[in-house]
C-alpha atoms as a PDB file:
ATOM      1  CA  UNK A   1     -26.864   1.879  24.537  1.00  0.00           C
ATOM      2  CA  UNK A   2     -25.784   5.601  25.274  1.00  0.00           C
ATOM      3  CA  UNK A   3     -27.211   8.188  27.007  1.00  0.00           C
ATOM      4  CA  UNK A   4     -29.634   9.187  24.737  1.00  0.00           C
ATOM      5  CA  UNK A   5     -31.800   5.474  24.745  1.00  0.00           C
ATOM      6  CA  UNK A   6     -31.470   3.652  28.326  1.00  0.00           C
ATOM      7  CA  UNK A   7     -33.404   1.399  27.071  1.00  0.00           C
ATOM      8  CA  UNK A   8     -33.390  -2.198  24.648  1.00  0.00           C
ATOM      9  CA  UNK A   9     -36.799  -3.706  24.159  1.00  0.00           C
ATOM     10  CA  UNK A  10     -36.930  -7.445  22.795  1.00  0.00           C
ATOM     11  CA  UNK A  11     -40.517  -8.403  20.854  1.00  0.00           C
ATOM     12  CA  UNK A  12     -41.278 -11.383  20.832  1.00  0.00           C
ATOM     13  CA  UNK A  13     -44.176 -12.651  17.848  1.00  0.00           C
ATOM     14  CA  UNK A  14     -46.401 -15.354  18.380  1.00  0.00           C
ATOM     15  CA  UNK A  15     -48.772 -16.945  16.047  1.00  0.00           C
ATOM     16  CA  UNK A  16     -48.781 -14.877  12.859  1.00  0.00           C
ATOM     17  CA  UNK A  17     -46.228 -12.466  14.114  1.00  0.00           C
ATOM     18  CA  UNK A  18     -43.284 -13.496  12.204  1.00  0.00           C
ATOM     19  CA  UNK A  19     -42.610 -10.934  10.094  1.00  0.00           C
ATOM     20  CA  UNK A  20     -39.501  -8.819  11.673  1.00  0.00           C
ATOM     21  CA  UNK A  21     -39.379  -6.448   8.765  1.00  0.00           C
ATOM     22  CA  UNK A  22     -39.719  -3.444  11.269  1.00  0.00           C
ATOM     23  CA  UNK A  23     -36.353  -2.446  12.035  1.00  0.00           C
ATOM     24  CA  UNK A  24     -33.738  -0.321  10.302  1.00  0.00           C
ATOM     25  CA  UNK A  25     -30.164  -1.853  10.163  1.00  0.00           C
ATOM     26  CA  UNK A  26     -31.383  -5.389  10.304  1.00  0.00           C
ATOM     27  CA  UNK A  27     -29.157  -8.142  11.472  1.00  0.00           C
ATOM     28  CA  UNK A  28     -29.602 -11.850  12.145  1.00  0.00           C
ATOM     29  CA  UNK A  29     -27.626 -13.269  14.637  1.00  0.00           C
ATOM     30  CA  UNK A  30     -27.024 -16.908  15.865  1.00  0.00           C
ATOM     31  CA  UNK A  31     -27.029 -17.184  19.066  1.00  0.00           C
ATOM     32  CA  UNK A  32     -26.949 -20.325  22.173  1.00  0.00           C
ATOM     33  CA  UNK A  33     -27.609 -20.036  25.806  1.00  0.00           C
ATOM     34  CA  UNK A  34     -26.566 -22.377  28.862  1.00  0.00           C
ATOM     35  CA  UNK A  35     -30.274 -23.608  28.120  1.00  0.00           C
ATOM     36  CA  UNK A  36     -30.071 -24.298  24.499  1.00  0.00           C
ATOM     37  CA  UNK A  37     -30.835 -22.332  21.314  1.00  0.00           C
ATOM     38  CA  UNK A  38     -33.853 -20.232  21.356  1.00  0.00           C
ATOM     39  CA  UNK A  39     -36.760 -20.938  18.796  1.00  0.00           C
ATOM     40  CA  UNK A  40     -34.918 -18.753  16.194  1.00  0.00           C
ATOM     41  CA  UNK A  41     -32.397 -16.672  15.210  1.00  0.00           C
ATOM     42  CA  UNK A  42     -31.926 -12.941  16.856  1.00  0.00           C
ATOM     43  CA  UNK A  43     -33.109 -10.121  14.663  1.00  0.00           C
ATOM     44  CA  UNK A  44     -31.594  -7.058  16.048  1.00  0.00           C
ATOM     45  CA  UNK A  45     -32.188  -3.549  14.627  1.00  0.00           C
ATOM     46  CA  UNK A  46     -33.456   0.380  15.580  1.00  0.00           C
ATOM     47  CA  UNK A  47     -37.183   1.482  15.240  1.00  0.00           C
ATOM     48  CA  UNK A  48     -36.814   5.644  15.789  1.00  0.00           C
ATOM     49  CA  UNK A  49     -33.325   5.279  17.835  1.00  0.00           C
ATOM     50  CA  UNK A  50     -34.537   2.584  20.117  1.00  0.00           C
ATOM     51  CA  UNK A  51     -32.845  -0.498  19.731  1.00  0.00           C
ATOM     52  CA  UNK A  52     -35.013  -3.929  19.379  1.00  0.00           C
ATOM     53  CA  UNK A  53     -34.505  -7.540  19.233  1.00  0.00           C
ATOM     54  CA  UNK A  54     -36.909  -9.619  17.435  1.00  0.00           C
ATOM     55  CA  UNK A  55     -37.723 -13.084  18.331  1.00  0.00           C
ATOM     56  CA  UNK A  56     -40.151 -15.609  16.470  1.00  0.00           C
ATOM     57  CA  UNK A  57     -41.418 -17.958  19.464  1.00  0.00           C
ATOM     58  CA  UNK A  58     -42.235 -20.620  17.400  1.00  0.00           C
ATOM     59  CA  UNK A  59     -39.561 -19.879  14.753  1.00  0.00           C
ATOM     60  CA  UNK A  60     -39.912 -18.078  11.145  1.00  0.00           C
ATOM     61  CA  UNK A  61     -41.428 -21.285   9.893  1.00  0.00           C
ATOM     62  CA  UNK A  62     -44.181 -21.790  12.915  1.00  0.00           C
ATOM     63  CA  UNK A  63     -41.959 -25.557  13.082  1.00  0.00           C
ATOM     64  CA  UNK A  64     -42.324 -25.305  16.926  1.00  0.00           C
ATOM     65  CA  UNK A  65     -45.529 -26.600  18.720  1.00  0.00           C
ATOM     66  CA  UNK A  66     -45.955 -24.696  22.200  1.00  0.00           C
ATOM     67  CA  UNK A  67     -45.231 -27.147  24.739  1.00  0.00           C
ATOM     68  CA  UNK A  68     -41.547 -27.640  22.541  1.00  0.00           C
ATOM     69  CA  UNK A  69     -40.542 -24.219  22.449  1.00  0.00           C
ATOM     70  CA  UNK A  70     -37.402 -23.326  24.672  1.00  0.00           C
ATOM     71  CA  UNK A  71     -38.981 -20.711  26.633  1.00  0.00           C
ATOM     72  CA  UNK A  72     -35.801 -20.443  28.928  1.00  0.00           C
ATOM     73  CA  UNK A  73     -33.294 -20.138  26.133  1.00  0.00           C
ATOM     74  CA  UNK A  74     -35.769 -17.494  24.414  1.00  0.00           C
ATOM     75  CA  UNK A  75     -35.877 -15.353  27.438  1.00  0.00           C
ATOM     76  CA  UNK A  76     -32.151 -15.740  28.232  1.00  0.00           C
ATOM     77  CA  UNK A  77     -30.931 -15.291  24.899  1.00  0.00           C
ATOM     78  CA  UNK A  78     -32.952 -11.315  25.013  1.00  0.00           C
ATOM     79  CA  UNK A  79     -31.326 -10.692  28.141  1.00  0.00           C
ATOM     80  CA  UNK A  80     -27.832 -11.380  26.918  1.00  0.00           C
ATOM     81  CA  UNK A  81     -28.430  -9.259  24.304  1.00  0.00           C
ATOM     82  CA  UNK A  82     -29.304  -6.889  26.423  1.00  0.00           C
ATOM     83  CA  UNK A  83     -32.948  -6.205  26.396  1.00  0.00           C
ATOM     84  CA  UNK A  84     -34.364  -4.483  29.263  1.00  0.00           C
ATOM     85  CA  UNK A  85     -37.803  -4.988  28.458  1.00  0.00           C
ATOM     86  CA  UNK A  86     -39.798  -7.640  26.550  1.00  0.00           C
ATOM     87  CA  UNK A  87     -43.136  -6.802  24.976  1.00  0.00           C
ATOM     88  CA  UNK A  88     -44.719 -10.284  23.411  1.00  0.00           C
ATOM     89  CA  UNK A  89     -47.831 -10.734  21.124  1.00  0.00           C
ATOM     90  CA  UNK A  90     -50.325 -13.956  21.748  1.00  0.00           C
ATOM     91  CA  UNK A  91     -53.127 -15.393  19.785  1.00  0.00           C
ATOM     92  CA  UNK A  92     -56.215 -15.823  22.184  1.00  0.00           C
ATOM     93  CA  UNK A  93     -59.795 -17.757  22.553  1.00  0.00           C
ATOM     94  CA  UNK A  94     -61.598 -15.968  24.519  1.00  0.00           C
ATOM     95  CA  UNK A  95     -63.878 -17.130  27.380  1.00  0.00           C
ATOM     96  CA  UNK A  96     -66.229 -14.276  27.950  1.00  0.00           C
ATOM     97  CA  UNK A  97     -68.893 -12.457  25.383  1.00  0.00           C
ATOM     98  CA  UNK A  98     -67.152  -8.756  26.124  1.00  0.00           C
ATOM     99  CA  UNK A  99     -64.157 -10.180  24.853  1.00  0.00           C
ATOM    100  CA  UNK A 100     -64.951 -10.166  20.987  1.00  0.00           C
ATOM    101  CA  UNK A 101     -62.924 -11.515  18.041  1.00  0.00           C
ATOM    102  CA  UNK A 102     -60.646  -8.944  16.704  1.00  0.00           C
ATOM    103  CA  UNK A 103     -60.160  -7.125  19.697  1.00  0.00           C
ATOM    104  CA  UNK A 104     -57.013  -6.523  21.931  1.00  0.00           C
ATOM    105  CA  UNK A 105     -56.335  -7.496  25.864  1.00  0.00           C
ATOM    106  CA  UNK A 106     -53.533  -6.064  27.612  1.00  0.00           C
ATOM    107  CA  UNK A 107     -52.681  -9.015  29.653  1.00  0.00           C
ATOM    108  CA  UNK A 108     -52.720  -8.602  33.373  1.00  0.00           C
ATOM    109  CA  UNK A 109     -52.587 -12.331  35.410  1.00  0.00           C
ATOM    110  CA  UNK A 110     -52.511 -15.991  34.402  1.00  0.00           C
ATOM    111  CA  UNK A 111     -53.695 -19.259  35.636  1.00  0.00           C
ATOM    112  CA  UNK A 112     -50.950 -22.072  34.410  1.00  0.00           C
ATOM    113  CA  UNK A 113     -52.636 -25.459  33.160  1.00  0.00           C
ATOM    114  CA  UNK A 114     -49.438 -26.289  31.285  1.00  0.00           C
ATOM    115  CA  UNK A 115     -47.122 -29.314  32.252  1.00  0.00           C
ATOM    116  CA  UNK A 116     -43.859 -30.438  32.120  1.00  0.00           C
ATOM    117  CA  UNK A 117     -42.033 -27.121  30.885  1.00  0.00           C
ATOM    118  CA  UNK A 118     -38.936 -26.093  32.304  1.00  0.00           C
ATOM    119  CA  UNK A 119     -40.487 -23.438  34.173  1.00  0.00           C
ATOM    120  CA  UNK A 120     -36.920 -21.949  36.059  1.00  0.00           C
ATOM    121  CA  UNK A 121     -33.518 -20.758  35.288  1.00  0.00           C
ATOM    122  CA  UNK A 122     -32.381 -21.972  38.951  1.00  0.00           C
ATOM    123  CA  UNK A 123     -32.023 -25.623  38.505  1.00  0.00           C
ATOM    124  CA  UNK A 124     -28.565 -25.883  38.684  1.00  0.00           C
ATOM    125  CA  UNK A 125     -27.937 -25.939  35.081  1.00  0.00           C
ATOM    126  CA  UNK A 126     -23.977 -25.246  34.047  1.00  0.00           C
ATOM    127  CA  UNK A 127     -23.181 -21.804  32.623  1.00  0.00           C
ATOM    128  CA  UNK A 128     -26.854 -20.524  35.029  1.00  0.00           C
ATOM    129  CA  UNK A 129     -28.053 -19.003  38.152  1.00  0.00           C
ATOM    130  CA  UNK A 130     -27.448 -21.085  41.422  1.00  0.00           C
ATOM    131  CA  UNK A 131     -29.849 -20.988  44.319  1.00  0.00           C
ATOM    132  CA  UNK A 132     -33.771 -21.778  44.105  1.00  0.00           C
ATOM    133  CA  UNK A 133     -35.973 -18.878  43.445  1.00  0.00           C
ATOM    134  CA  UNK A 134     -39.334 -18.370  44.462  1.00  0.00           C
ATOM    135  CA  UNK A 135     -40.245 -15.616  42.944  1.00  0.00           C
ATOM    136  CA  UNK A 136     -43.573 -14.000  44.061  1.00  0.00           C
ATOM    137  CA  UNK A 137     -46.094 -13.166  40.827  1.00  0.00           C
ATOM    138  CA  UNK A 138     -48.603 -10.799  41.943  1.00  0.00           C
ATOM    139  CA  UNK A 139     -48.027  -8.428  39.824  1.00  0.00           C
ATOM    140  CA  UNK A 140     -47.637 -11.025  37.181  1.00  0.00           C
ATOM    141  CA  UNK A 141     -46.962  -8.459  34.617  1.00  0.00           C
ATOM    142  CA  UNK A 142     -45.158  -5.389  34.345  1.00  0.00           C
ATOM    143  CA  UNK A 143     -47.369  -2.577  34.947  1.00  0.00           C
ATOM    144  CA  UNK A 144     -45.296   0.177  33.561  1.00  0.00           C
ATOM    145  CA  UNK A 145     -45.122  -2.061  30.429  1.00  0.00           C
ATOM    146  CA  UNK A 146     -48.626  -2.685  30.443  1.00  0.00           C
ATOM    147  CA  UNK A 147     -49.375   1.205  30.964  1.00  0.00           C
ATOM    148  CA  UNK A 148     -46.985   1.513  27.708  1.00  0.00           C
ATOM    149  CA  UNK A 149     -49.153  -0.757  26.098  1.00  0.00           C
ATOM    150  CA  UNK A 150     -52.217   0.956  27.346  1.00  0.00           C
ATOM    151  CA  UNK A 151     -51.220   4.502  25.917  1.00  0.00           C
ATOM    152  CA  UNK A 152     -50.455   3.139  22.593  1.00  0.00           C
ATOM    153  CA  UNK A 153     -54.182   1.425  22.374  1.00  0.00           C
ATOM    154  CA  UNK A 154     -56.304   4.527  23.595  1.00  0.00           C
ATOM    155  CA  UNK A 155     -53.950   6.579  21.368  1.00  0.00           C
ATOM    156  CA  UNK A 156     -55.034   4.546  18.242  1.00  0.00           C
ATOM    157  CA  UNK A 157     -58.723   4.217  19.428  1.00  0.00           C
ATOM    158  CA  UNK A 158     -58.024   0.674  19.249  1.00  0.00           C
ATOM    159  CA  UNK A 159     -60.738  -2.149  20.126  1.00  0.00           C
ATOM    160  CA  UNK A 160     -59.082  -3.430  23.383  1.00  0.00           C
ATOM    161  CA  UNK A 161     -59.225  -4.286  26.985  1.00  0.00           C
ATOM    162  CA  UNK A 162     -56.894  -2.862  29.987  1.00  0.00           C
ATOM    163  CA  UNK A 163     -57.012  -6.263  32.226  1.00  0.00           C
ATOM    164  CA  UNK A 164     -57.268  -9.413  31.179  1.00  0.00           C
ATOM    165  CA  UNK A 165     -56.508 -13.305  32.850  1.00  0.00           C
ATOM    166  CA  UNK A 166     -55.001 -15.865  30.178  1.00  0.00           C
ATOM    167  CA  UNK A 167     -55.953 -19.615  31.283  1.00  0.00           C
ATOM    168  CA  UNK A 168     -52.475 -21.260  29.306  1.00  0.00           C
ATOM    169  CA  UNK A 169     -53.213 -24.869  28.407  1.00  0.00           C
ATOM    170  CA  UNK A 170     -50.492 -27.432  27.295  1.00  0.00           C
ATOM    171  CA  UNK A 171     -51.807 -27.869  23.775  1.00  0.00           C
ATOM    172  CA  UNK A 172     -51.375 -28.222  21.131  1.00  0.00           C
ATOM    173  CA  UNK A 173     -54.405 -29.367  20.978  1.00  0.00           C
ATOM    174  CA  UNK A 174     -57.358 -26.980  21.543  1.00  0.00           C
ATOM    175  CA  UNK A 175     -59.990 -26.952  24.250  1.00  0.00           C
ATOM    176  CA  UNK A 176     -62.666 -29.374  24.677  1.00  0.00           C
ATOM    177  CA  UNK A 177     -66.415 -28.122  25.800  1.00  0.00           C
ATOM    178  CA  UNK A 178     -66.064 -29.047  29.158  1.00  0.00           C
ATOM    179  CA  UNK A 179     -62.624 -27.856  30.060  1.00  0.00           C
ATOM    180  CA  UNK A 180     -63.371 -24.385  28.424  1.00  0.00           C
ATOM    181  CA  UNK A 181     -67.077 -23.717  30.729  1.00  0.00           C
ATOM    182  CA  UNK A 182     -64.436 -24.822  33.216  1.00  0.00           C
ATOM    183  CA  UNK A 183     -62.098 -22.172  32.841  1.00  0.00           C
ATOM    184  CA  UNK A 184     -64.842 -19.557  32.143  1.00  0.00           C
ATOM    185  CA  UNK A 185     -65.754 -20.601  35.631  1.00  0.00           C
ATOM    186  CA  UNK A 186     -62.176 -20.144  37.062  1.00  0.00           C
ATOM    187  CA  UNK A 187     -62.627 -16.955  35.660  1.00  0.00           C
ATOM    188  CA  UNK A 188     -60.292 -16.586  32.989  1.00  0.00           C
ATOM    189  CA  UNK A 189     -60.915 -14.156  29.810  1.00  0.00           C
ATOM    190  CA  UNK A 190     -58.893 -16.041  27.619  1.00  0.00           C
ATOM    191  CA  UNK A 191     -57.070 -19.098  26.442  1.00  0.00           C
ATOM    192  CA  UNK A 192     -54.170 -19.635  24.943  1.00  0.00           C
ATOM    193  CA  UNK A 193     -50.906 -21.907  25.412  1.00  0.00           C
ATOM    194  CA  UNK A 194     -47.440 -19.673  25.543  1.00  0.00           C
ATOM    195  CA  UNK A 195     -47.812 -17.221  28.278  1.00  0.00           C
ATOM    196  CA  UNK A 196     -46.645 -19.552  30.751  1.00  0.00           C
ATOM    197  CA  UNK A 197     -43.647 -19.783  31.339  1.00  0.00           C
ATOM    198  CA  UNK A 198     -42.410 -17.183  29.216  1.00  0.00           C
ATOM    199  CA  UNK A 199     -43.825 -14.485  31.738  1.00  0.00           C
ATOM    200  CA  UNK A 200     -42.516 -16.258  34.295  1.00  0.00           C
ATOM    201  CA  UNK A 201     -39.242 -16.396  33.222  1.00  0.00           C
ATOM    202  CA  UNK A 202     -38.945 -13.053  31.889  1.00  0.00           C
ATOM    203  CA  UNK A 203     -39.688 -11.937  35.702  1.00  0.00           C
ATOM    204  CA  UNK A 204     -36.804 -14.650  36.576  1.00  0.00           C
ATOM    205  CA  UNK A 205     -35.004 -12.781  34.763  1.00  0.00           C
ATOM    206  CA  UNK A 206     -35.192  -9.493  36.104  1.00  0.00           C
ATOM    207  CA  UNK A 207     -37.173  -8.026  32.961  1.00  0.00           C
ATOM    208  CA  UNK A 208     -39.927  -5.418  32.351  1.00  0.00           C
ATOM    209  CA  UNK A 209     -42.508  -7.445  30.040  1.00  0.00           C
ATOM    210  CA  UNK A 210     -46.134  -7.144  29.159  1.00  0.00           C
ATOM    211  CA  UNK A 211     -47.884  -8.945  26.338  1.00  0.00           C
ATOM    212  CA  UNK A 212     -51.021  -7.742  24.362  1.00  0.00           C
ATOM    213  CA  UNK A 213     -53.460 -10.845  23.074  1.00  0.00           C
ATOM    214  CA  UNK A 214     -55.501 -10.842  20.249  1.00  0.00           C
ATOM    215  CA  UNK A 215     -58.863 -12.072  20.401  1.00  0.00           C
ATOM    216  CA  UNK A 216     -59.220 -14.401  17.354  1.00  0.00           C
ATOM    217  CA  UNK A 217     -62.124 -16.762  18.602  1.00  0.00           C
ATOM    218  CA  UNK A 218     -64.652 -17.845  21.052  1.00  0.00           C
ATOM    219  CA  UNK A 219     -63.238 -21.129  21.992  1.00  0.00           C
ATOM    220  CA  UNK A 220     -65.629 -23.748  22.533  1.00  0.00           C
ATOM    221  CA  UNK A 221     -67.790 -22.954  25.092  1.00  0.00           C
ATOM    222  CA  UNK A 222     -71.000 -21.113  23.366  1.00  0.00           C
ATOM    223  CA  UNK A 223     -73.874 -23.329  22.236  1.00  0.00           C
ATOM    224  CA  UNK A 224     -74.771 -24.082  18.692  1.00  0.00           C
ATOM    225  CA  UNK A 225     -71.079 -22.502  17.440  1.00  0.00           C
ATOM    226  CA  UNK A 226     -68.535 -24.653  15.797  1.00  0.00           C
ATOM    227  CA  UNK A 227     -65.036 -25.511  17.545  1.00  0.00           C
ATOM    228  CA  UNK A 228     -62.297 -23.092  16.812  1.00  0.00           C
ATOM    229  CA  UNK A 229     -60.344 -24.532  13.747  1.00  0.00           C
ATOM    230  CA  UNK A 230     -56.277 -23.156  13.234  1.00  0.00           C
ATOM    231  CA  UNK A 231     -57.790 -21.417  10.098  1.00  0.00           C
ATOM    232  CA  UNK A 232     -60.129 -19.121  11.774  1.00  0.00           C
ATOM    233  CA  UNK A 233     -57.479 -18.299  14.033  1.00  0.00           C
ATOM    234  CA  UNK A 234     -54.626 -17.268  11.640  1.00  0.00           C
ATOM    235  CA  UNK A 235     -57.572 -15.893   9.165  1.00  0.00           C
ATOM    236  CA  UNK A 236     -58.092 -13.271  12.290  1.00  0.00           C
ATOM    237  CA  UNK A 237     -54.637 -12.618  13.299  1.00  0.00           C
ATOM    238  CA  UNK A 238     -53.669 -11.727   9.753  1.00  0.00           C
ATOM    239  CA  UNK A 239     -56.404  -9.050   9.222  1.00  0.00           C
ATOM    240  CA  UNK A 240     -55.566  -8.043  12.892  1.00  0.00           C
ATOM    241  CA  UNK A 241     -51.613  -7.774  11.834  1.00  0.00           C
ATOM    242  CA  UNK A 242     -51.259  -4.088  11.391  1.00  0.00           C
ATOM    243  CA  UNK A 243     -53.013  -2.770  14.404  1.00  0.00           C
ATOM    244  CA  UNK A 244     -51.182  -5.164  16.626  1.00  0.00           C
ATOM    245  CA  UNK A 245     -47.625  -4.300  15.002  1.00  0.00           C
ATOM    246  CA  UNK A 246     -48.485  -0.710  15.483  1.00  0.00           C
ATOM    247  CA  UNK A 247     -49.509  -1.078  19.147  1.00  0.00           C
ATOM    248  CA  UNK A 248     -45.783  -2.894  20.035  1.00  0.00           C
ATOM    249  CA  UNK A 249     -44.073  -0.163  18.065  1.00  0.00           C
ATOM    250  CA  UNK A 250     -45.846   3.073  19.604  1.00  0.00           C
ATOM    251  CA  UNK A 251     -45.428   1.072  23.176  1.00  0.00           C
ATOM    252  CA  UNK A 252     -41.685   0.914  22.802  1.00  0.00           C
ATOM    253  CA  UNK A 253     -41.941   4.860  21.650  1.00  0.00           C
ATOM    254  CA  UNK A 254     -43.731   5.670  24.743  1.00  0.00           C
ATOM    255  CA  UNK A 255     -41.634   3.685  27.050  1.00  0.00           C
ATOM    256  CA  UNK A 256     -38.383   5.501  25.865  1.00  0.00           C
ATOM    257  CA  UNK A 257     -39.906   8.734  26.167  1.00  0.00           C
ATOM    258  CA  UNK A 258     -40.172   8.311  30.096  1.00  0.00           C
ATOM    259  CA  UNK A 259     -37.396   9.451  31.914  1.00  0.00           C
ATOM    260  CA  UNK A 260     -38.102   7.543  35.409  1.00  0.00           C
ATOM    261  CA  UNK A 261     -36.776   3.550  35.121  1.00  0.00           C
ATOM    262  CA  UNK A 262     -36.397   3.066  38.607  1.00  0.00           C
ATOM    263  CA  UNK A 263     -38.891   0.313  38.293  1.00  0.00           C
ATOM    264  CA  UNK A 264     -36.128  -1.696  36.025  1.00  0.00           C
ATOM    265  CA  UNK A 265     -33.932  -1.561  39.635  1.00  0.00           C
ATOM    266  CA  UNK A 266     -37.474  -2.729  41.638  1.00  0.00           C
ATOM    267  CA  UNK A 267     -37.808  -5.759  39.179  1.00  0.00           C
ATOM    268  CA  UNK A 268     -34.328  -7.086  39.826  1.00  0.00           C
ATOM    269  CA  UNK A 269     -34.470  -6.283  43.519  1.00  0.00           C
ATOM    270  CA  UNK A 270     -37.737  -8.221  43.832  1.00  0.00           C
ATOM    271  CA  UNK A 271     -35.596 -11.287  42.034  1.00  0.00           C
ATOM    272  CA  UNK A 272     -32.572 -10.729  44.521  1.00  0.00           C
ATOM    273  CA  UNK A 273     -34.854 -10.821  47.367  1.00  0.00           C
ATOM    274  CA  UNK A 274     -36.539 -14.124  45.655  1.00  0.00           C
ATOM    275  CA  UNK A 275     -33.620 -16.281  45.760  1.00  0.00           C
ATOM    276  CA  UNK A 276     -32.620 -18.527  48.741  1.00  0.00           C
ATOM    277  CA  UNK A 277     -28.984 -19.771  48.576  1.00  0.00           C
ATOM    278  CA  UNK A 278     -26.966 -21.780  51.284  1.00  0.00           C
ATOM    279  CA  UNK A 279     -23.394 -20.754  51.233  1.00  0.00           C
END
């Protein structure tokens, strides 16, 4: 990457996101990992000298539901290409009045009620890492990424929240009444049904990443208020579109103008010192 950008920052677009017409000196690339072929193909390219990869989670064509994406192949197909970061936009219910439709959420923690999903790269698959890792995730997030994130917002004046907890459910089906008071209880902020594992994963793999969440809806939960319905929720991320695109692409500005990365060693130290493996 040269001296003059020590960094590579992969985005990666949920629900609505899939435009990757951001980018000088586009090119598509086909790529497959020891885990498969990620939901798409790589769109690599420069936004003001820092190089990007774009990635469309549940492909250019939204074919892929959320509990079938490859989140491992996604994630290790970025870090071949040599991202060093990761900075993902979500589609989110939310679970709280404060937390109002068309507003922003810099992610901060989780609570996993997915199943099922390959959830490590240690599992002794050929071509991947050996060893089981147990990898700790408090901080869930990357905080420097998150600060990145943060800047942008409060530079814009944007409608947003610093901390927020994402309850991921399998889908894709949405809530019922019951499980959402239940999560509000847990309390979450938000639902939606990616985070997990790809945050996960992206920690696995010794990455900085932080994801911002738009509010689209209020889930289920409120008396006398319909059920969220996919329309509402694409209706909202589309007129939300510009002020989230603009948030990713001032955050990767502000994390290349730092000159301290020493937290890019930490993460991969913290993964070293996560893995137990028997000679």
């Amino acid at each position: 990457m040269g001296d003059s950008c020590r960094i590579k920052v992969g985005i990666i677009g949920g629900s609505g996101f899939e435009d990757p017409s951001l980018f000088e000196n586009q090119v598509e690339k086909e790529v497959t990992t020891p885990f498969g072929k990620p939901s798409d193909v790589l769109v690599e390219g420069v936004t003001k000298g820092v190089p990007c990869v774009f990635l469309s989670r549940h492909g250019r064509k939204h074919q892929l539901q959320p509990s079938d994406i490859n989140y491992r192949a996604n994630i290790w197909a970025l870090k071949e290409a040599g991202c060093t970061h990761i900075l993902a936009t979500t589609a989110t219910g939310s679970l709280v009045e404060d937390y109002k439709p068309g507003e922003l959420v810099i992610l901060d923690d989780f609570i996993d009620r997915t199943w099922g999903r390959p959830c490590t790269f240690y599992n002794n698959t050929e071509g991947g890492p050996r060893g089981v890792c147990h990898l700790p995730m408090k901080p869930a997030f990357c905080e420097r990424a998150r600060q990145a994130m943060i800047t942008a917002a409060r530079a814009r004046a944007c409608r947003f929240h610093e901390t927020g907890t994402a309850v991921v459910i399998q889908g894709p089906r949405f809530s019922s009444r019951a499980e959402s008071l239940m999560h509000r209880q847990w309390g979450g902020h938000l639902v939606n049904m990616t985070t997990v594992p790809e945050v996960v994963l992206a920690k696995e793999a010794g990455l900085s990443y932080a994801a911002v969440a738009l509010v689209t809806d209020y889930d289920c939960w409120r008396q006398n208020e319909e059920s969220v319905s996919v329309g509402e929720v694409m209706a909202m991320f589309a007129k939300n579109m510009k002020t989230t695109t603009t948030l990713i692409m001032d955050a990767i500005q502000v994390l290349n103008a730092e000159t301290d990365f020493q937290y890019l060693e930490e993460h991969k130290k913290t993964l070293a010192g996560s893995i137990m493996l028997k000679e």
